[in-house]
C-alpha atoms as a PDB file:
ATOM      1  CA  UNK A   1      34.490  28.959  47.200  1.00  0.00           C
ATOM      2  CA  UNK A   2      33.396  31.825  45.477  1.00  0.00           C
ATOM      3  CA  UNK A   3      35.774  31.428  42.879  1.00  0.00           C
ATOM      4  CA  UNK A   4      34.535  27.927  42.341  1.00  0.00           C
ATOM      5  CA  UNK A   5      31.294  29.251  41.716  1.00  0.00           C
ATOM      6  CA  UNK A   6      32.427  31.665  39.463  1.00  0.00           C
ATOM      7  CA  UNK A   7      34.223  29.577  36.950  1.00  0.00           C
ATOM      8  CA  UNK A   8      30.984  27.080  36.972  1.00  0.00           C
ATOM      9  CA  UNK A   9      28.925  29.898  36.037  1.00  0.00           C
ATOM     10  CA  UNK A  10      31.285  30.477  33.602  1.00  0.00           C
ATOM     11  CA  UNK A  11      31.211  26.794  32.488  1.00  0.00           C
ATOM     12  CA  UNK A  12      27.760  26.668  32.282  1.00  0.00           C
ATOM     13  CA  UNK A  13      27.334  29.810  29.902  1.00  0.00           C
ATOM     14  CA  UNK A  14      29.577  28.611  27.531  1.00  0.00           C
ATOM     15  CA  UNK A  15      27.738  25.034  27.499  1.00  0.00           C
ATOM     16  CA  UNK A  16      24.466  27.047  26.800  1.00  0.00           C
ATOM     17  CA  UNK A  17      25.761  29.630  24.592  1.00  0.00           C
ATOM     18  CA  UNK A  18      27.493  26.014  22.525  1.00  0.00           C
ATOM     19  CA  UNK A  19      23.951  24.503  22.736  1.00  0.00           C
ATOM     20  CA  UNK A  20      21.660  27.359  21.666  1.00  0.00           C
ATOM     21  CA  UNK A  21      24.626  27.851  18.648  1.00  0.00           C
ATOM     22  CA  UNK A  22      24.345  23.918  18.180  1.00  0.00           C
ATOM     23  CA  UNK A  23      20.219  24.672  17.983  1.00  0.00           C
ATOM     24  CA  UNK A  24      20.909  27.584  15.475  1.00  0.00           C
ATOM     25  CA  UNK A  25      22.667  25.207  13.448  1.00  0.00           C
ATOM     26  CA  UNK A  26      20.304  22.518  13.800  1.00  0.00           C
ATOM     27  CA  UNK A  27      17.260  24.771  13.146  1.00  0.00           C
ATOM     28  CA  UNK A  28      19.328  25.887   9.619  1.00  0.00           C
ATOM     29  CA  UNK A  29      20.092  22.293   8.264  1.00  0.00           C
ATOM     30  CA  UNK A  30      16.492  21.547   9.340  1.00  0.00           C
ATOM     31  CA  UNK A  31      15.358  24.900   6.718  1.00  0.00           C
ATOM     32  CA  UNK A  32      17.879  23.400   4.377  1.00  0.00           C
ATOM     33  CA  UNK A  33      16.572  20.149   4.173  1.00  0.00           C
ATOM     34  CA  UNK A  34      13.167  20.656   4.450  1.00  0.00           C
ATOM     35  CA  UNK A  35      13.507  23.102   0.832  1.00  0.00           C
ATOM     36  CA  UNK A  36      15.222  19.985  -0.259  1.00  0.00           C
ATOM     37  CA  UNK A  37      12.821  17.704   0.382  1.00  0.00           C
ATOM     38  CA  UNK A  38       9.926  20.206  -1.014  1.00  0.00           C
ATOM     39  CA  UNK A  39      12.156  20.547  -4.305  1.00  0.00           C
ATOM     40  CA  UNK A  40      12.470  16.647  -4.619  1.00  0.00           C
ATOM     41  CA  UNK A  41       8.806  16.260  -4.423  1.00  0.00           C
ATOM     42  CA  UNK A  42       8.198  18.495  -6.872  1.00  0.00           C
ATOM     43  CA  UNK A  43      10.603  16.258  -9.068  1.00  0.00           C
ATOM     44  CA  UNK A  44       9.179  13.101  -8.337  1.00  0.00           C
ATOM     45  CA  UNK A  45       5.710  14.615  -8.843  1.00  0.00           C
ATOM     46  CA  UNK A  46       7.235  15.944 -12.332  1.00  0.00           C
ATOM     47  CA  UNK A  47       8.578  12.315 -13.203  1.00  0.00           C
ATOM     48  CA  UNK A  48       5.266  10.385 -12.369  1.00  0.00           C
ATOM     49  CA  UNK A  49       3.820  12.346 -14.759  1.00  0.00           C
ATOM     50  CA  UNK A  50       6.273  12.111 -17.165  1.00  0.00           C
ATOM     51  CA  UNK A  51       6.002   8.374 -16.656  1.00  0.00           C
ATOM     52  CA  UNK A  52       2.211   7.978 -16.268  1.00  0.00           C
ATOM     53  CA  UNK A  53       2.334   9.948 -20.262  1.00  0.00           C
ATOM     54  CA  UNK A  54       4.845   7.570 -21.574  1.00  0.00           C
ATOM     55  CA  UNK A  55       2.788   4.558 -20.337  1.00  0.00           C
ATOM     56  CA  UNK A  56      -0.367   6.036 -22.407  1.00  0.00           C
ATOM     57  CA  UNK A  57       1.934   6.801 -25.634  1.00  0.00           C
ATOM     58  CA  UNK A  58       3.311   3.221 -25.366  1.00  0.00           C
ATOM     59  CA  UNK A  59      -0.346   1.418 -24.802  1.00  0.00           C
ATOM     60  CA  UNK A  60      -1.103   3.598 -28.098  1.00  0.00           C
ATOM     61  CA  UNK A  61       1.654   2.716 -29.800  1.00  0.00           C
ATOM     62  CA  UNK A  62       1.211  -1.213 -29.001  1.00  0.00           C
ATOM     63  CA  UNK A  63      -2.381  -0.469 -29.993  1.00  0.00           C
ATOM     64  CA  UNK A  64      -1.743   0.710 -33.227  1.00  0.00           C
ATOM     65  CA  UNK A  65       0.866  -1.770 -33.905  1.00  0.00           C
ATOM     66  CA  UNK A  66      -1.292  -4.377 -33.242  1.00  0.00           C
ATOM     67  CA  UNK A  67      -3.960  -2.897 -35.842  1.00  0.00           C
ATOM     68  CA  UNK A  68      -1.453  -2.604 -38.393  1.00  0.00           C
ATOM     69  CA  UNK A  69       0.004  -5.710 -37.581  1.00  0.00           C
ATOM     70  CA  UNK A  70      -0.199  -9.288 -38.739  1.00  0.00           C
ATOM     71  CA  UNK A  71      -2.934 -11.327 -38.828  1.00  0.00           C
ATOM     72  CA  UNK A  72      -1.648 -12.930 -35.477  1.00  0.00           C
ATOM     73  CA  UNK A  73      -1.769  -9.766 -33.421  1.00  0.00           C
ATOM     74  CA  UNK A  74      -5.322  -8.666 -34.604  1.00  0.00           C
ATOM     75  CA  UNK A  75      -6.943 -11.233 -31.879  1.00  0.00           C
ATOM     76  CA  UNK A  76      -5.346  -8.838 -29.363  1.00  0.00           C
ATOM     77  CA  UNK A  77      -5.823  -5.821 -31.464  1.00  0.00           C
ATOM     78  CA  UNK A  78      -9.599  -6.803 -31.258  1.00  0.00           C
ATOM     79  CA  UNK A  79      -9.568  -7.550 -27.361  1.00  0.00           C
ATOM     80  CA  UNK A  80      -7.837  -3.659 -26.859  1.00  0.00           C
ATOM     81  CA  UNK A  81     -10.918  -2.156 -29.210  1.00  0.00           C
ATOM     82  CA  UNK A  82     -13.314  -3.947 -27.540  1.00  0.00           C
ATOM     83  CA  UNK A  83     -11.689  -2.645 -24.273  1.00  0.00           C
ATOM     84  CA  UNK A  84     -11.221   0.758 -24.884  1.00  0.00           C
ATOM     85  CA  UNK A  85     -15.068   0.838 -26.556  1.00  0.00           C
ATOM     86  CA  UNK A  86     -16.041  -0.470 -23.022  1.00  0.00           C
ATOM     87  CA  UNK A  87     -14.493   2.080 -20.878  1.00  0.00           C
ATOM     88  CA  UNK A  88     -15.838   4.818 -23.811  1.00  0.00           C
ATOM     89  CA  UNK A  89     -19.549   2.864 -22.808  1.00  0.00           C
ATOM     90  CA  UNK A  90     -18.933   3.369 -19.511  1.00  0.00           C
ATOM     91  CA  UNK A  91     -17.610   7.022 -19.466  1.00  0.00           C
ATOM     92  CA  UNK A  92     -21.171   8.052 -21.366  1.00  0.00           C
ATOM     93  CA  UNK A  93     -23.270   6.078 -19.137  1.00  0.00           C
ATOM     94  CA  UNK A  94     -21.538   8.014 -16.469  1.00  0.00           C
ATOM     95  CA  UNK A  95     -22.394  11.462 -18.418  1.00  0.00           C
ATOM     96  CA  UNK A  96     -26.025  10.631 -18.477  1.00  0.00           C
ATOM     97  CA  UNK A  97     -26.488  10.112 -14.894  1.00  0.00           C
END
């Protein structure tokens, strides 16, 4: 019997020293993916931005298309003046409060 007991000992080191290197490994990937994850964040943060400035060149550049455009497009040209004044009211009346 007591070389049954022996070689389960045995056994059951090797089964923990395979699950704490399984852990080690897990712990690693976990490192690996969470710098990963951080850099792709940073990326995405870098692209909204990216995006959010292209958006306010291309509004501008529809603007100013529209006031140098035909006499068709200067009904909308007027309605994006009139819209942009507007927010510039309201961004004042915010500065004198």
């Amino acid at each position: 019997m007591d070389s049954n007991q022996d070689q389960l000992v045995i056994s059951l080191k090797e089964k923990m020293e395979d699950i704490v290197a399984m852990l080690e490994k897990s712990e690693e990937e976990r490192g690996k993916l969470q710098k990963e994850k951080s850099k792709l964040s940073e990326q995405v943060k870098l692209k909204t931005v990216a995006f959010e400035e292209l958006e306010r060149r291309y509004e501008t550049l529809k603007l100013a298309k529209a006031i140098l455009g035909s006499s068709d497009n200067s009904h909308d040209a007027k309605i994006k003046v009139n819209r942009i004044m507007r927010e510039i009211d309201k961004c004042i009346a915010l500065l004198n409060h």
